[in-house]
N, C-alpha and C. Protein backbone atom coordinates (compact mmCIF):
# COMPACT_ATOMS: atom_id res chain seq x y z
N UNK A 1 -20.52 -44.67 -92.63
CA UNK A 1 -20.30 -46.06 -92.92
C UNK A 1 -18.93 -46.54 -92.43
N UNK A 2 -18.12 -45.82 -92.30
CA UNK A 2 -16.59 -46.40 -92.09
C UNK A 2 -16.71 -46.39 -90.47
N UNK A 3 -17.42 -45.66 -89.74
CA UNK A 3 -17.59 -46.13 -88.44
C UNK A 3 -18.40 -48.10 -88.12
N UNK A 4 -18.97 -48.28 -88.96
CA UNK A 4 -19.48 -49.68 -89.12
C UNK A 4 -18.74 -50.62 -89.50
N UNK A 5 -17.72 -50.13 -90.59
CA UNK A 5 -16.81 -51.00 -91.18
C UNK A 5 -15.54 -51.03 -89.83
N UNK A 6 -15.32 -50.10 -88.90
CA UNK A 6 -14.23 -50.54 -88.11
C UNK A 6 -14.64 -51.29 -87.31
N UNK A 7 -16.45 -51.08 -86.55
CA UNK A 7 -16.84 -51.64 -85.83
C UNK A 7 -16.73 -53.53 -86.62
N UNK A 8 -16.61 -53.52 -86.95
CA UNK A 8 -16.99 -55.21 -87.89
C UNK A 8 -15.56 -55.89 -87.44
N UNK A 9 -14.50 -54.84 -88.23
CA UNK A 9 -13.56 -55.53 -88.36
C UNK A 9 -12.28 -55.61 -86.69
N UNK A 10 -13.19 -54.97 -85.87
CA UNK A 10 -12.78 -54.82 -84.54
C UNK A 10 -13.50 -55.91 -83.50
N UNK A 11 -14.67 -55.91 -84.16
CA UNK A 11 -15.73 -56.56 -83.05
C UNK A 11 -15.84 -58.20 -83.35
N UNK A 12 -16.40 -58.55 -83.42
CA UNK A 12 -16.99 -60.30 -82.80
C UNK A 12 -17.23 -60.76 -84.58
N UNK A 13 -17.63 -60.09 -85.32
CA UNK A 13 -16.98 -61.32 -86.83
C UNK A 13 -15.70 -60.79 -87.45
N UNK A 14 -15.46 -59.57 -87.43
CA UNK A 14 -13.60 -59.33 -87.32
C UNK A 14 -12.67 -60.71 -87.09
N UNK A 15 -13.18 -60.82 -85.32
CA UNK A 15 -12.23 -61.84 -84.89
C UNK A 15 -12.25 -62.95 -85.50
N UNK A 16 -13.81 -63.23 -85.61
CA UNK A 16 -14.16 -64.63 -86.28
C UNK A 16 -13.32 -64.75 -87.72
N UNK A 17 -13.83 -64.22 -88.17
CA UNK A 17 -13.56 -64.30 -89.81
C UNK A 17 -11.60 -64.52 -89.11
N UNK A 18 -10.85 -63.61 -88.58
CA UNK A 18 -9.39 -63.56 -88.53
C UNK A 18 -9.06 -65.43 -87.96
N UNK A 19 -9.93 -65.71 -86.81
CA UNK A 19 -9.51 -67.19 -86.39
C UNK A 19 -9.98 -68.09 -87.46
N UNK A 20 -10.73 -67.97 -88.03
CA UNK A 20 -11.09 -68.96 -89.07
C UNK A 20 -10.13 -68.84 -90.24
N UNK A 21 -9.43 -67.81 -90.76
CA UNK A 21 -8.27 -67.44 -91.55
C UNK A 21 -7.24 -68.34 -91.24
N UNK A 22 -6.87 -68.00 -89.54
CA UNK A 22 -5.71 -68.65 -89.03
C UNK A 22 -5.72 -70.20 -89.37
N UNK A 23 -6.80 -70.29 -88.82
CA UNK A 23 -7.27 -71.75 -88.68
C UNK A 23 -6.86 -72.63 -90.26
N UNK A 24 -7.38 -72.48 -91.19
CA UNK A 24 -6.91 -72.59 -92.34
C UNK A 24 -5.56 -72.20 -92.97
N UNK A 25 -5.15 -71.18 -92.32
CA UNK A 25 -3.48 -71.42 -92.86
C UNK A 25 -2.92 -72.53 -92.50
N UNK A 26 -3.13 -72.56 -90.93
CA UNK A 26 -2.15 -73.20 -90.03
C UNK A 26 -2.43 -74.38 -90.27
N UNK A 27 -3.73 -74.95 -91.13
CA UNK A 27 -3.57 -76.86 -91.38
C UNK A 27 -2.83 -77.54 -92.74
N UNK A 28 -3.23 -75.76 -93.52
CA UNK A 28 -2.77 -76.16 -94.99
C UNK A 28 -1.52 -76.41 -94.80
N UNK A 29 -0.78 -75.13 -93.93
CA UNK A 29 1.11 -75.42 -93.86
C UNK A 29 1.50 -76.97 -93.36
N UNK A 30 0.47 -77.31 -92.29
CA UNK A 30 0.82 -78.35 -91.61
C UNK A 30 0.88 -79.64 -92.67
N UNK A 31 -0.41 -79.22 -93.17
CA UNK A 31 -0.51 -80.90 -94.28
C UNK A 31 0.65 -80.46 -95.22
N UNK A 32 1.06 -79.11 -95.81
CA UNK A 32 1.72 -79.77 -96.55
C UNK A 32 3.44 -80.03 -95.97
N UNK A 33 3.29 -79.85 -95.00
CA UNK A 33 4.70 -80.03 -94.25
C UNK A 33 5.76 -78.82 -94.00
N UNK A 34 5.15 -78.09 -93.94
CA UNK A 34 5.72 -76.50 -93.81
C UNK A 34 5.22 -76.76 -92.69
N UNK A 35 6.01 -75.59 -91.85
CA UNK A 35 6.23 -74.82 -90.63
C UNK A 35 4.95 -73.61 -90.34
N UNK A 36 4.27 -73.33 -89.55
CA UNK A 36 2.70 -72.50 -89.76
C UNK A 36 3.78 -70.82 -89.69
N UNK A 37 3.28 -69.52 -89.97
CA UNK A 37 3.22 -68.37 -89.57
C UNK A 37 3.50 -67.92 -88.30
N UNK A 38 4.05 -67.68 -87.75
CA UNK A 38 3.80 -67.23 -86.08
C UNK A 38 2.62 -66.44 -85.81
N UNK A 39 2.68 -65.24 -86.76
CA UNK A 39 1.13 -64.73 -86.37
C UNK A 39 0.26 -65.58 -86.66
N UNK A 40 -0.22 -66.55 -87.23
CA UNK A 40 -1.77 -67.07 -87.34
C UNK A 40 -1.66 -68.17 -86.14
N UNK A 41 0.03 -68.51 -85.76
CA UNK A 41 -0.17 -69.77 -84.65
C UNK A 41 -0.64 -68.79 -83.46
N UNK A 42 -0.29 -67.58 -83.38
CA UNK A 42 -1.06 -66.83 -81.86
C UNK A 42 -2.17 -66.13 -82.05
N UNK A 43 -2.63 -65.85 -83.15
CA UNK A 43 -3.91 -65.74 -83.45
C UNK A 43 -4.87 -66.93 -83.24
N UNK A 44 -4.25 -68.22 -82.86
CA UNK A 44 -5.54 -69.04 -82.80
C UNK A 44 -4.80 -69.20 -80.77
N UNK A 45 -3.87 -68.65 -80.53
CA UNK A 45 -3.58 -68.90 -78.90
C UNK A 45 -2.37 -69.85 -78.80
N UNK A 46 -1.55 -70.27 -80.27
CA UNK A 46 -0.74 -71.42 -79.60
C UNK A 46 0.59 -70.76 -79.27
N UNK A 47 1.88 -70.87 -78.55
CA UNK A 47 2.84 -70.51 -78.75
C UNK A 47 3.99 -70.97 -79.41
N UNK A 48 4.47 -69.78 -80.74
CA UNK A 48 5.01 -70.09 -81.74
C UNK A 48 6.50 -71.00 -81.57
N UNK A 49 7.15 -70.68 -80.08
CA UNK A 49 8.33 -71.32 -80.07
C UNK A 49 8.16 -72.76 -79.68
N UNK A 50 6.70 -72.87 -79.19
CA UNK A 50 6.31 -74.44 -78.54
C UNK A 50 5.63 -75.49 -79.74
N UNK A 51 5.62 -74.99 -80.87
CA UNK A 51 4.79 -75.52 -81.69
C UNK A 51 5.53 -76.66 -82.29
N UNK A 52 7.53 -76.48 -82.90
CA UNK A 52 8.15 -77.24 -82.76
C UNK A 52 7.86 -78.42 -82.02
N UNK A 53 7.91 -78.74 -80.78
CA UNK A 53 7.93 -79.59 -79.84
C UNK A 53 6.68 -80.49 -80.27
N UNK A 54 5.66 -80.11 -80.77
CA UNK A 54 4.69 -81.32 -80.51
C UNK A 54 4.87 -81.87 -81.73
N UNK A 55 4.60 -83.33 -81.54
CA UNK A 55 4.99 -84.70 -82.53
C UNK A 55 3.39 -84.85 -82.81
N UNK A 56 3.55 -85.64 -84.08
CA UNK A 56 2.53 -86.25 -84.81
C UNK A 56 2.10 -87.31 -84.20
């Protein structure tokens, strides 16, 4: 079984489930006016030092 459980958490709903995580940190911080994680901003692909820069 633990060969299935790495396969999961390695393979194609691993990732999912991890971007959908990100995804949800990174709006909650945003709405509430916090600054996002660096890992969940490159977990969804953005870059953490460029994230500053973009305006509302």
């Amino acid at each position: 079984m633990s060969a299935l459980r790495n396969s999961v958490r390695t393979g194609f709903l691993g990732r999912a489930f991890a971007l959908l995580g990100a995804a949800n940190a990174v709006s909650a911080a945003v709405e509430a006016g916090r600054r996002p994680c660096a890992n969940d901003l490159t977990t969804l692909g953005i870059d953490p030092t460029s994230f500053d820069q973009v305006s509302r």
